[in-house]
PDB file of N, CA and C in Angstrom:
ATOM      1  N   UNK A   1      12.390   3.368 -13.561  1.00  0.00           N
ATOM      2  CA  UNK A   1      12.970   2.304 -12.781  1.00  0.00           C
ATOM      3  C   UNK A   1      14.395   2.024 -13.264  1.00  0.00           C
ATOM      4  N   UNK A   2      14.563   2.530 -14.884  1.00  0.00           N
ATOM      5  CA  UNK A   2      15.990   1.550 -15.112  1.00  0.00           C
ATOM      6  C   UNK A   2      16.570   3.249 -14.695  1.00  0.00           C
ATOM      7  N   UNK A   3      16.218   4.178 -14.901  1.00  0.00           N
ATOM      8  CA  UNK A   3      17.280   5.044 -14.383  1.00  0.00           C
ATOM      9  C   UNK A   3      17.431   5.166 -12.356  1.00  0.00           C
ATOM     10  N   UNK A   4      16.349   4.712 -12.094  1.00  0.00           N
ATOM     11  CA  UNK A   4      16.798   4.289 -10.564  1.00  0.00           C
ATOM     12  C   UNK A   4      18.228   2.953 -10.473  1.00  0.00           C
ATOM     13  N   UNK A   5      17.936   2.314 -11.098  1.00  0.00           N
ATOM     14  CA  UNK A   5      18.768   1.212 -11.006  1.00  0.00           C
ATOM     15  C   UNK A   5      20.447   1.562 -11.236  1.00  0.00           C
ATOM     16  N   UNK A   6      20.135   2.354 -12.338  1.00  0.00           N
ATOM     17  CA  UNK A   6      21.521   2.964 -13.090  1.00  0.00           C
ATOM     18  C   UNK A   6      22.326   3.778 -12.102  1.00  0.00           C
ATOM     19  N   UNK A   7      21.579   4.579 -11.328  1.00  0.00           N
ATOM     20  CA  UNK A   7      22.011   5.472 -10.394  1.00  0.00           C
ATOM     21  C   UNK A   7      22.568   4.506  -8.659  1.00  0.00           C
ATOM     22  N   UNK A   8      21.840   3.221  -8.736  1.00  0.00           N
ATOM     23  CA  UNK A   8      22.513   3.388  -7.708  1.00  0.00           C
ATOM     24  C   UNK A   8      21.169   2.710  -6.577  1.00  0.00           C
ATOM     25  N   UNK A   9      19.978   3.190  -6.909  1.00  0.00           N
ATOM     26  CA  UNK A   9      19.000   3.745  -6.332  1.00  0.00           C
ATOM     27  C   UNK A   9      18.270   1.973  -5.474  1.00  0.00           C
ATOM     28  N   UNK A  10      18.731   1.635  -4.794  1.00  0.00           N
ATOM     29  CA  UNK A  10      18.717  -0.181  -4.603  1.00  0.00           C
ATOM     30  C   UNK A  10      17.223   0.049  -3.171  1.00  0.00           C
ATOM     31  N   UNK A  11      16.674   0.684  -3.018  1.00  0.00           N
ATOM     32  CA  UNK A  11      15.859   0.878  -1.672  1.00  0.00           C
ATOM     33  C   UNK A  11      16.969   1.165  -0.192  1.00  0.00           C
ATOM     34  N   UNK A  12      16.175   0.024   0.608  1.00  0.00           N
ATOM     35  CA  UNK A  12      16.767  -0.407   1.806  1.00  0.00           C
ATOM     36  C   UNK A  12      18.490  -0.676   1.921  1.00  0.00           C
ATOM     37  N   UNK A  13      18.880  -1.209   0.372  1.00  0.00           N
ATOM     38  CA  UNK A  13      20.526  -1.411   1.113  1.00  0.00           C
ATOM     39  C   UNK A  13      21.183  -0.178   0.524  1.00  0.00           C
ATOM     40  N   UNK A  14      20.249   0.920  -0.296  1.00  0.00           N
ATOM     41  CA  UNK A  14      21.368   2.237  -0.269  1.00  0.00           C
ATOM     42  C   UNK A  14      20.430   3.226   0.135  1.00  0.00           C
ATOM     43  N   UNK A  15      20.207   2.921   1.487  1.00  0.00           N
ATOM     44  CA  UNK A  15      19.279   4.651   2.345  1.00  0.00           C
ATOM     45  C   UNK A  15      19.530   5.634   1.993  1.00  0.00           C
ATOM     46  N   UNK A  16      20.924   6.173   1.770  1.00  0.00           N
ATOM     47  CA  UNK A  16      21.202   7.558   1.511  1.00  0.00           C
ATOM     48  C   UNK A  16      20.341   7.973   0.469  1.00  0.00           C
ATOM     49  N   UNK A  17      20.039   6.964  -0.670  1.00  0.00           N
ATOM     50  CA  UNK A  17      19.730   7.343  -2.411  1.00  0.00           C
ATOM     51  C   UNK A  17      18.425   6.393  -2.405  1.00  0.00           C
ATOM     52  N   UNK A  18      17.604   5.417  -1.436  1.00  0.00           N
ATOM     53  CA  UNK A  18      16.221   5.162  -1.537  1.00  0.00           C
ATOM     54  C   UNK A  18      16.388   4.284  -2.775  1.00  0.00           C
ATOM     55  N   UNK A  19      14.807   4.252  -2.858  1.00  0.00           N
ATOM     56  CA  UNK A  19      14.401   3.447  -4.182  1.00  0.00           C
ATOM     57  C   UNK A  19      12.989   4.205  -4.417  1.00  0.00           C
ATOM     58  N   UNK A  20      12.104   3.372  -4.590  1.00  0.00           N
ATOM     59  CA  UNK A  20      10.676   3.827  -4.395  1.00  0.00           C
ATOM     60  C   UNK A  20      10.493   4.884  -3.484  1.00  0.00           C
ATOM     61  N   UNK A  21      11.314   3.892  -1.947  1.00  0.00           N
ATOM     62  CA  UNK A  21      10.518   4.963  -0.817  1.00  0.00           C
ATOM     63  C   UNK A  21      12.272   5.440  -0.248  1.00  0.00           C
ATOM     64  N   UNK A  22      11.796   6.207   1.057  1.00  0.00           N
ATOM     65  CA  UNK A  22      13.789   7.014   1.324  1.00  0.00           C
ATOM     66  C   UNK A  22      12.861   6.841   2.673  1.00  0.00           C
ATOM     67  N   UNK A  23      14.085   6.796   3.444  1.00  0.00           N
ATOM     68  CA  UNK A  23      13.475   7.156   4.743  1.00  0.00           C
ATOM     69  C   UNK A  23      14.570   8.440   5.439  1.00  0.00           C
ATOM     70  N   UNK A  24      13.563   9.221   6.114  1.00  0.00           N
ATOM     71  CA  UNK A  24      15.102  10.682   6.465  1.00  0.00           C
ATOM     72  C   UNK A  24      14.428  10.588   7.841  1.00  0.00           C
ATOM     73  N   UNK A  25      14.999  10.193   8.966  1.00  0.00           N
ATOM     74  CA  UNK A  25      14.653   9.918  10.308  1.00  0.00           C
ATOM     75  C   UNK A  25      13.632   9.105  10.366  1.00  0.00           C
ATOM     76  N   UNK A  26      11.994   9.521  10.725  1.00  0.00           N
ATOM     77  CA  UNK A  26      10.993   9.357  10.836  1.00  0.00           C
ATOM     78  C   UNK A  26      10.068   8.916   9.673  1.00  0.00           C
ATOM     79  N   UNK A  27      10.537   9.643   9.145  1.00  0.00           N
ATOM     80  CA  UNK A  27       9.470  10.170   7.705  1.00  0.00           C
ATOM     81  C   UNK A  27      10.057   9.356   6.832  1.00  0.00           C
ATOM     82  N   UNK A  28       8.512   9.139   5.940  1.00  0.00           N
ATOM     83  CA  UNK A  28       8.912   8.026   4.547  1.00  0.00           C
ATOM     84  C   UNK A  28       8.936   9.089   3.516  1.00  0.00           C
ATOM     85  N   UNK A  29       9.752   9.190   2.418  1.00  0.00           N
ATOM     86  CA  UNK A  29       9.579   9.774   1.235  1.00  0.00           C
ATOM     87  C   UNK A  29       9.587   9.135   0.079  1.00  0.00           C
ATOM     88  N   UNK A  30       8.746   9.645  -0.659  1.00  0.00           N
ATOM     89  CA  UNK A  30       8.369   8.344  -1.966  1.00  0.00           C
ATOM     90  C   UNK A  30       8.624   9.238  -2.980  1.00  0.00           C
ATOM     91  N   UNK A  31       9.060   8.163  -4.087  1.00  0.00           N
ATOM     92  CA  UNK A  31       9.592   8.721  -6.052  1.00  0.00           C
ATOM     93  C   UNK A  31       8.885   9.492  -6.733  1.00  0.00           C
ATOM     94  N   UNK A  32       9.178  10.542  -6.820  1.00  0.00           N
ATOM     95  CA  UNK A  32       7.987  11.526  -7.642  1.00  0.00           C
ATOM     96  C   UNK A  32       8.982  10.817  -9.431  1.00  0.00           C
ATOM     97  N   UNK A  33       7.856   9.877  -9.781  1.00  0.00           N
ATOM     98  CA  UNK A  33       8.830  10.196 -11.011  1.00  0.00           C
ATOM     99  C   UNK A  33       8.619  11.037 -11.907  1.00  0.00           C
ATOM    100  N   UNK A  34       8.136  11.509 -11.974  1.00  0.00           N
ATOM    101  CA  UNK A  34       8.041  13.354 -12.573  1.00  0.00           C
ATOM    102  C   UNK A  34       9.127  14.103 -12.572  1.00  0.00           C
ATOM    103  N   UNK A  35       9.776  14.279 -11.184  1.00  0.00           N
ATOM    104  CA  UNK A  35      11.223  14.677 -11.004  1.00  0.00           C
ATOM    105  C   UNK A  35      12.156  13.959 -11.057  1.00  0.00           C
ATOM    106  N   UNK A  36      11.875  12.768 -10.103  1.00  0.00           N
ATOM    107  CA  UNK A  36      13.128  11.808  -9.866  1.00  0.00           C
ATOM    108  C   UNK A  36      13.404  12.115  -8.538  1.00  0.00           C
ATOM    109  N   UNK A  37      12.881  12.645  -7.747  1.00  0.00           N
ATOM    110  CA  UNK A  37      13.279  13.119  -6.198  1.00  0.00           C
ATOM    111  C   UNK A  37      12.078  12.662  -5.831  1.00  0.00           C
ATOM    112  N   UNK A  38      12.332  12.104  -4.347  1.00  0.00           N
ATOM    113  CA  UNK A  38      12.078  12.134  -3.187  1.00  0.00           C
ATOM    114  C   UNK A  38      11.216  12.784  -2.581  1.00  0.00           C
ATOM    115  N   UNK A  39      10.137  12.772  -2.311  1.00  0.00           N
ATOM    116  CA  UNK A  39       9.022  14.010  -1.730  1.00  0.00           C
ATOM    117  C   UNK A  39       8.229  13.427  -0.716  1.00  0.00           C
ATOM    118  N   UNK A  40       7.443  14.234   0.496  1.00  0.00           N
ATOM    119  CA  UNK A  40       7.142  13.331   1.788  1.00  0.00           C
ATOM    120  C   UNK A  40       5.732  12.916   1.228  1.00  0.00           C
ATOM    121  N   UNK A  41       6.116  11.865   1.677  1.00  0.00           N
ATOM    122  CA  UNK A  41       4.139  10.859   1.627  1.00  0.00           C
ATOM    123  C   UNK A  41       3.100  11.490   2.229  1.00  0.00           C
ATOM    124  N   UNK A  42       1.879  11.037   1.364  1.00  0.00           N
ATOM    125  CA  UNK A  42       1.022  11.775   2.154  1.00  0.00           C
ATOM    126  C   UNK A  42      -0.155  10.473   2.768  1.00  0.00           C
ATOM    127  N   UNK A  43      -0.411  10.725   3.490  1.00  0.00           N
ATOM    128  CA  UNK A  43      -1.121   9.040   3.777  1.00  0.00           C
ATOM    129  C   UNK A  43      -2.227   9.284   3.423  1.00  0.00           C
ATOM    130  N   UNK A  44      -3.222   8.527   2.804  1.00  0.00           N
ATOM    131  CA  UNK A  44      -4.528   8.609   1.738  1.00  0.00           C
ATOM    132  C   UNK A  44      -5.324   8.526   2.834  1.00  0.00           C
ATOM    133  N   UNK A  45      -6.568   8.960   2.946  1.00  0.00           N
ATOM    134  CA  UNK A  45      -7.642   9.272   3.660  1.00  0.00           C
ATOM    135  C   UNK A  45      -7.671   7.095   3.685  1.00  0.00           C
ATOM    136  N   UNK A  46      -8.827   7.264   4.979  1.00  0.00           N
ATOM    137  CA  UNK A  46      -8.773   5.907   5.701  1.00  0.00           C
ATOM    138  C   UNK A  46     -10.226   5.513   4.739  1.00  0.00           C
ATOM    139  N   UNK A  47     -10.116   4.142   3.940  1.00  0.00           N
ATOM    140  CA  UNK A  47     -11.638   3.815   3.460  1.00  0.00           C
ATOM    141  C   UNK A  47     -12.078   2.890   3.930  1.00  0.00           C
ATOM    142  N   UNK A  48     -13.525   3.701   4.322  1.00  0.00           N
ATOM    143  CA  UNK A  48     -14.480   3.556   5.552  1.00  0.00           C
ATOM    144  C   UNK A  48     -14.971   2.231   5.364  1.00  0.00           C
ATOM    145  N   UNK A  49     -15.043   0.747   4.611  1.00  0.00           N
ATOM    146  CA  UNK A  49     -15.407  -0.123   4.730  1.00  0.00           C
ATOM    147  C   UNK A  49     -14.158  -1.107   5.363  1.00  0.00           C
ATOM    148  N   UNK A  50     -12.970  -0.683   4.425  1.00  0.00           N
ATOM    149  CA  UNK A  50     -11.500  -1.381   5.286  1.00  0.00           C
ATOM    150  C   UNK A  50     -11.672  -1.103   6.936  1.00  0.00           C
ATOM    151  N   UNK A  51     -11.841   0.021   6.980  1.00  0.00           N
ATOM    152  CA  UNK A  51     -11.678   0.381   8.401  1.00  0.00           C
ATOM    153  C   UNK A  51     -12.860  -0.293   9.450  1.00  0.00           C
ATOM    154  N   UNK A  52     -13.823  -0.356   9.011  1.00  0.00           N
ATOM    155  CA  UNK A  52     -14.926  -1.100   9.506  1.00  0.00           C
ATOM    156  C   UNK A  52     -14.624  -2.951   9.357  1.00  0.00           C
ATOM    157  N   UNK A  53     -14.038  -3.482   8.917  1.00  0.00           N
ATOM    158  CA  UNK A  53     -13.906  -4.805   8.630  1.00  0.00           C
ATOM    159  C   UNK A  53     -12.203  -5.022   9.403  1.00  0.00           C
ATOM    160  N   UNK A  54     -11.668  -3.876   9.870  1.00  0.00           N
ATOM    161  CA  UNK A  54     -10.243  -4.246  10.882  1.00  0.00           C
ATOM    162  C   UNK A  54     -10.964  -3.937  12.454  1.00  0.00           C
ATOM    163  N   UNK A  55     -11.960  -3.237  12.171  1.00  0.00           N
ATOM    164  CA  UNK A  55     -12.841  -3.422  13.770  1.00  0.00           C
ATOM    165  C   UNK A  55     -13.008  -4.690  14.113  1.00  0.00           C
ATOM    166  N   UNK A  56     -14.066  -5.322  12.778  1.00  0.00           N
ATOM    167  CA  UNK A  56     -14.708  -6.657  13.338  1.00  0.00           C
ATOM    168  C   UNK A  56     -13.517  -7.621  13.308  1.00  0.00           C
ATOM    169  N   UNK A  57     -12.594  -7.609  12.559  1.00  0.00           N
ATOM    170  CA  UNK A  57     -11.263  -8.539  13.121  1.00  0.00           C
ATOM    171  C   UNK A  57     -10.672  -8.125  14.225  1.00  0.00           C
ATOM    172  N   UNK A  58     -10.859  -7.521  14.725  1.00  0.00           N
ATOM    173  CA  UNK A  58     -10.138  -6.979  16.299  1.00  0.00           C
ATOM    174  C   UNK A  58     -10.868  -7.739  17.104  1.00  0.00           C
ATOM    175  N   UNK A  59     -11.973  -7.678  16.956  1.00  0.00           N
ATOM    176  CA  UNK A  59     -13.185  -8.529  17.809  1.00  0.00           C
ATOM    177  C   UNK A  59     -13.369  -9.736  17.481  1.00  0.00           C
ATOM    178  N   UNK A  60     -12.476 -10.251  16.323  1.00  0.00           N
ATOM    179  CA  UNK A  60     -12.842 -11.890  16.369  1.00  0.00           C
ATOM    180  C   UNK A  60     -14.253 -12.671  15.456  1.00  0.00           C
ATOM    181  N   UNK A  61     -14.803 -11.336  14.608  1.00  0.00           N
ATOM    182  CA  UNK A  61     -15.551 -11.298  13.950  1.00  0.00           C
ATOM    183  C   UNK A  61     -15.495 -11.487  12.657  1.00  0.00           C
ATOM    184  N   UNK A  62     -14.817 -12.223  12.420  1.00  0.00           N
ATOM    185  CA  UNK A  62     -14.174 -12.573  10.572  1.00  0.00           C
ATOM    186  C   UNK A  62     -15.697 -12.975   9.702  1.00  0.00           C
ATOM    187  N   UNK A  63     -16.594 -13.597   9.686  1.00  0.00           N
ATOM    188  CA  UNK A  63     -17.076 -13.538   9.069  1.00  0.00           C
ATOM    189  C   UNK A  63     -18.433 -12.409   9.198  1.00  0.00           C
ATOM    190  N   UNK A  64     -18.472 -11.287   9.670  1.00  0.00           N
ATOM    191  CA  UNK A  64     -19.047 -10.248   9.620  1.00  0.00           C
ATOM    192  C   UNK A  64     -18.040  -9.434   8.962  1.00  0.00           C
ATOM    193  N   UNK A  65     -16.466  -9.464   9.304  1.00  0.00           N
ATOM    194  CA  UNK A  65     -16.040  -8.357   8.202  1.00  0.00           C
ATOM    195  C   UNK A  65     -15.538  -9.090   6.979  1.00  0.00           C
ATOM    196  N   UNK A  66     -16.270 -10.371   6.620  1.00  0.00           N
ATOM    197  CA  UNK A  66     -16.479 -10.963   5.107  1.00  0.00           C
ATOM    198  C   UNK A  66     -17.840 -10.242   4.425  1.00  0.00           C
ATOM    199  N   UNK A  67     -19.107 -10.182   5.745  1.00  0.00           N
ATOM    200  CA  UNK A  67     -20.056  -9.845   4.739  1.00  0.00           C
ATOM    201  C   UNK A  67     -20.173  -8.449   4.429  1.00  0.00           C
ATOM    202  N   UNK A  68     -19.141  -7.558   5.032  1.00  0.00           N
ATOM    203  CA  UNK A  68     -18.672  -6.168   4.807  1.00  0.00           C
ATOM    204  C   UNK A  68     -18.021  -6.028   3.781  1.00  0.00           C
ATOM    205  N   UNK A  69     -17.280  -6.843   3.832  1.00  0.00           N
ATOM    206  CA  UNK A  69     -16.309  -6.999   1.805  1.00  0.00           C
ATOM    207  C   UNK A  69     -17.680  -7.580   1.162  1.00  0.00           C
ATOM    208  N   UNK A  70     -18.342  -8.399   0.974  1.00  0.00           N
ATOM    209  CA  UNK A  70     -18.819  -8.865   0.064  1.00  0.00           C
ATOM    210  C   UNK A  70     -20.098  -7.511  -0.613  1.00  0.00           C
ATOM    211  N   UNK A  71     -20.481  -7.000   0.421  1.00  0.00           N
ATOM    212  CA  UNK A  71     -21.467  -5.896   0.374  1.00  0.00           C
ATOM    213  C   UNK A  71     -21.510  -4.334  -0.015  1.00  0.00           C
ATOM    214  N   UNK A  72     -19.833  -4.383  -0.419  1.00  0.00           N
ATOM    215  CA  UNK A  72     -19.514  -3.220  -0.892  1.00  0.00           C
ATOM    216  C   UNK A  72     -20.087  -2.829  -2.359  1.00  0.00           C
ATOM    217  N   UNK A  73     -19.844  -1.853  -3.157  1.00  0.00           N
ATOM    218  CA  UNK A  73     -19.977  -1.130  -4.735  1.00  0.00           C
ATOM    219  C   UNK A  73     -18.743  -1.126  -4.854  1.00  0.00           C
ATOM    220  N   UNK A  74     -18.836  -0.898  -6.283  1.00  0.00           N
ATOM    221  CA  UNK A  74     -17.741  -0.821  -7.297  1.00  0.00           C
ATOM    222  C   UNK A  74     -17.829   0.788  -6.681  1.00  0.00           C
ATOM    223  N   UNK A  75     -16.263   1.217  -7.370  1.00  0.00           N
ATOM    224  CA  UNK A  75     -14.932   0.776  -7.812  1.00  0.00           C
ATOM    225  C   UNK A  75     -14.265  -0.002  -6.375  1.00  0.00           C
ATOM    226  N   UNK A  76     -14.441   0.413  -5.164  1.00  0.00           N
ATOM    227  CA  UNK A  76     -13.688  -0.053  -4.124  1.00  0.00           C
ATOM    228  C   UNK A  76     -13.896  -1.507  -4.131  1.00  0.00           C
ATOM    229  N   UNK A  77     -14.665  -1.700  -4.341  1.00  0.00           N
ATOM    230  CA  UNK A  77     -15.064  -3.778  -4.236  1.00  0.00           C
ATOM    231  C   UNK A  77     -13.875  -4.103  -5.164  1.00  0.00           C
ATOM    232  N   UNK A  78     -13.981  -3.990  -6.373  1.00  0.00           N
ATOM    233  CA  UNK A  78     -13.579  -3.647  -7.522  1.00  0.00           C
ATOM    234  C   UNK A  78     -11.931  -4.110  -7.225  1.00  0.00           C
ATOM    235  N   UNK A  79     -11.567  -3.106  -6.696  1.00  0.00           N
ATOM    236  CA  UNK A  79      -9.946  -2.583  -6.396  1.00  0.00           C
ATOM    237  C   UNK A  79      -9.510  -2.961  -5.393  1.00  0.00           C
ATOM    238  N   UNK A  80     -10.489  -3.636  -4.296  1.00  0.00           N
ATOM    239  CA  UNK A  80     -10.002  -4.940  -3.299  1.00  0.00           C
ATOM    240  C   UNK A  80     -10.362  -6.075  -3.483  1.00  0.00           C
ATOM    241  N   UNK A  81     -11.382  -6.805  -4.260  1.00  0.00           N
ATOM    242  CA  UNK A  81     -10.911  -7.846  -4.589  1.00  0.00           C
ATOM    243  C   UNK A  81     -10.239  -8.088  -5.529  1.00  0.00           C
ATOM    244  N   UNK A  82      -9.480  -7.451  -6.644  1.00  0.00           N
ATOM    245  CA  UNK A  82      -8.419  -7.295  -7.429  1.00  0.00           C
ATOM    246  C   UNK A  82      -7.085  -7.628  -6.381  1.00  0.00           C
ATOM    247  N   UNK A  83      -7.095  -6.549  -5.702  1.00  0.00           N
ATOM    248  CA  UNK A  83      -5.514  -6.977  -4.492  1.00  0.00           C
ATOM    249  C   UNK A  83      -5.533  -8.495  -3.684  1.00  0.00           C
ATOM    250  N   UNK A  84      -6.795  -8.771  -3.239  1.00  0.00           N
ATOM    251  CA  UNK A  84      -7.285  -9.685  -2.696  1.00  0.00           C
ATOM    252  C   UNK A  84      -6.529 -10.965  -3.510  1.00  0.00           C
ATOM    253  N   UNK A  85      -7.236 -10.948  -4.247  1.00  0.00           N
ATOM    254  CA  UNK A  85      -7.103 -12.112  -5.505  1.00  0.00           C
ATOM    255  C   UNK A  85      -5.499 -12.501  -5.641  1.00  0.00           C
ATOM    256  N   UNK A  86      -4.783 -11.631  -5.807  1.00  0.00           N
ATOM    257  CA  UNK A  86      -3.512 -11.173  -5.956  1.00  0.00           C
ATOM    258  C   UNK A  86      -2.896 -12.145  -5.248  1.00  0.00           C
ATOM    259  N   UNK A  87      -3.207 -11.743  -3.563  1.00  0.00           N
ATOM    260  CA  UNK A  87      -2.324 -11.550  -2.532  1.00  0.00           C
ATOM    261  C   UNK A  87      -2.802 -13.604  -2.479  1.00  0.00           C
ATOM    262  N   UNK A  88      -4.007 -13.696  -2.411  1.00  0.00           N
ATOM    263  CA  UNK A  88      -4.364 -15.433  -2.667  1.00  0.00           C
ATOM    264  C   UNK A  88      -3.730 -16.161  -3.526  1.00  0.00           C
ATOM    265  N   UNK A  89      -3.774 -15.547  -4.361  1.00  0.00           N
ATOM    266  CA  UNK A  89      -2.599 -16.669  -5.884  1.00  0.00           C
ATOM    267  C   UNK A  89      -1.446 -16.725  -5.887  1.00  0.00           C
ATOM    268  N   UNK A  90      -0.587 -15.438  -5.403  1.00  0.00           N
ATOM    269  CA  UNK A  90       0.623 -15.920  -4.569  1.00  0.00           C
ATOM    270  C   UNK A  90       0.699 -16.735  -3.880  1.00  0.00           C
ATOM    271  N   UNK A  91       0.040 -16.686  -2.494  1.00  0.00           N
ATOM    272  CA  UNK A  91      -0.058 -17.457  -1.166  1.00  0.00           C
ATOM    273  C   UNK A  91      -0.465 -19.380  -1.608  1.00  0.00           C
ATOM    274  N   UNK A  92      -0.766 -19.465  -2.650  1.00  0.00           N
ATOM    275  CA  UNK A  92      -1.519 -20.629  -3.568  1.00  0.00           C
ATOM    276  C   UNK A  92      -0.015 -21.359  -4.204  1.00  0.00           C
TER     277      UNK A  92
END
């Protein structure tokens, strides 16, 4: 990060040089920091309980895609109510 910074590397207000992510037309490219370049994203397979609980909110079903979060296993329970929690104590 401090050699992103050093370089220049600000996201959104220096496109040419990115930050995290670059955008080159269409396409997002994200920080390999391994290299330090730019490489295209790959979008992570869809997990099948998220995806099932943006159904029942489409439909107006919020507390059926509560008892879909609540009914999950670890690690995914795990690693969304971790973000969850997060995104609440900010908002708090």
């Amino acid at each position: 990060m401090h050699r992103s910074l050093e370089q220049g590397c600000l996201g959104d207000k220096t496109p040419e040089r990115g930050g995290f992510y670059r955008r080159d037309g269409i396409d997002v490219l994200v920080l390999d920091p391994k290299s330090g370049s730019h490489i295209p994203m790959v979008k992570p397979a869809p997990i099948e309980f998220v995806e099932q609980m943006k159904q029942l909110h489409r439909v107006g079903r919020y507390s059926d895609a509560l008892k879909v979060f609540a009914t999950q296993k670890a690690p995914s329970r795990t690693f969304a109510i971790g973000s969850c929690s997060a995104y609440v104590s900010y908002a708090a």
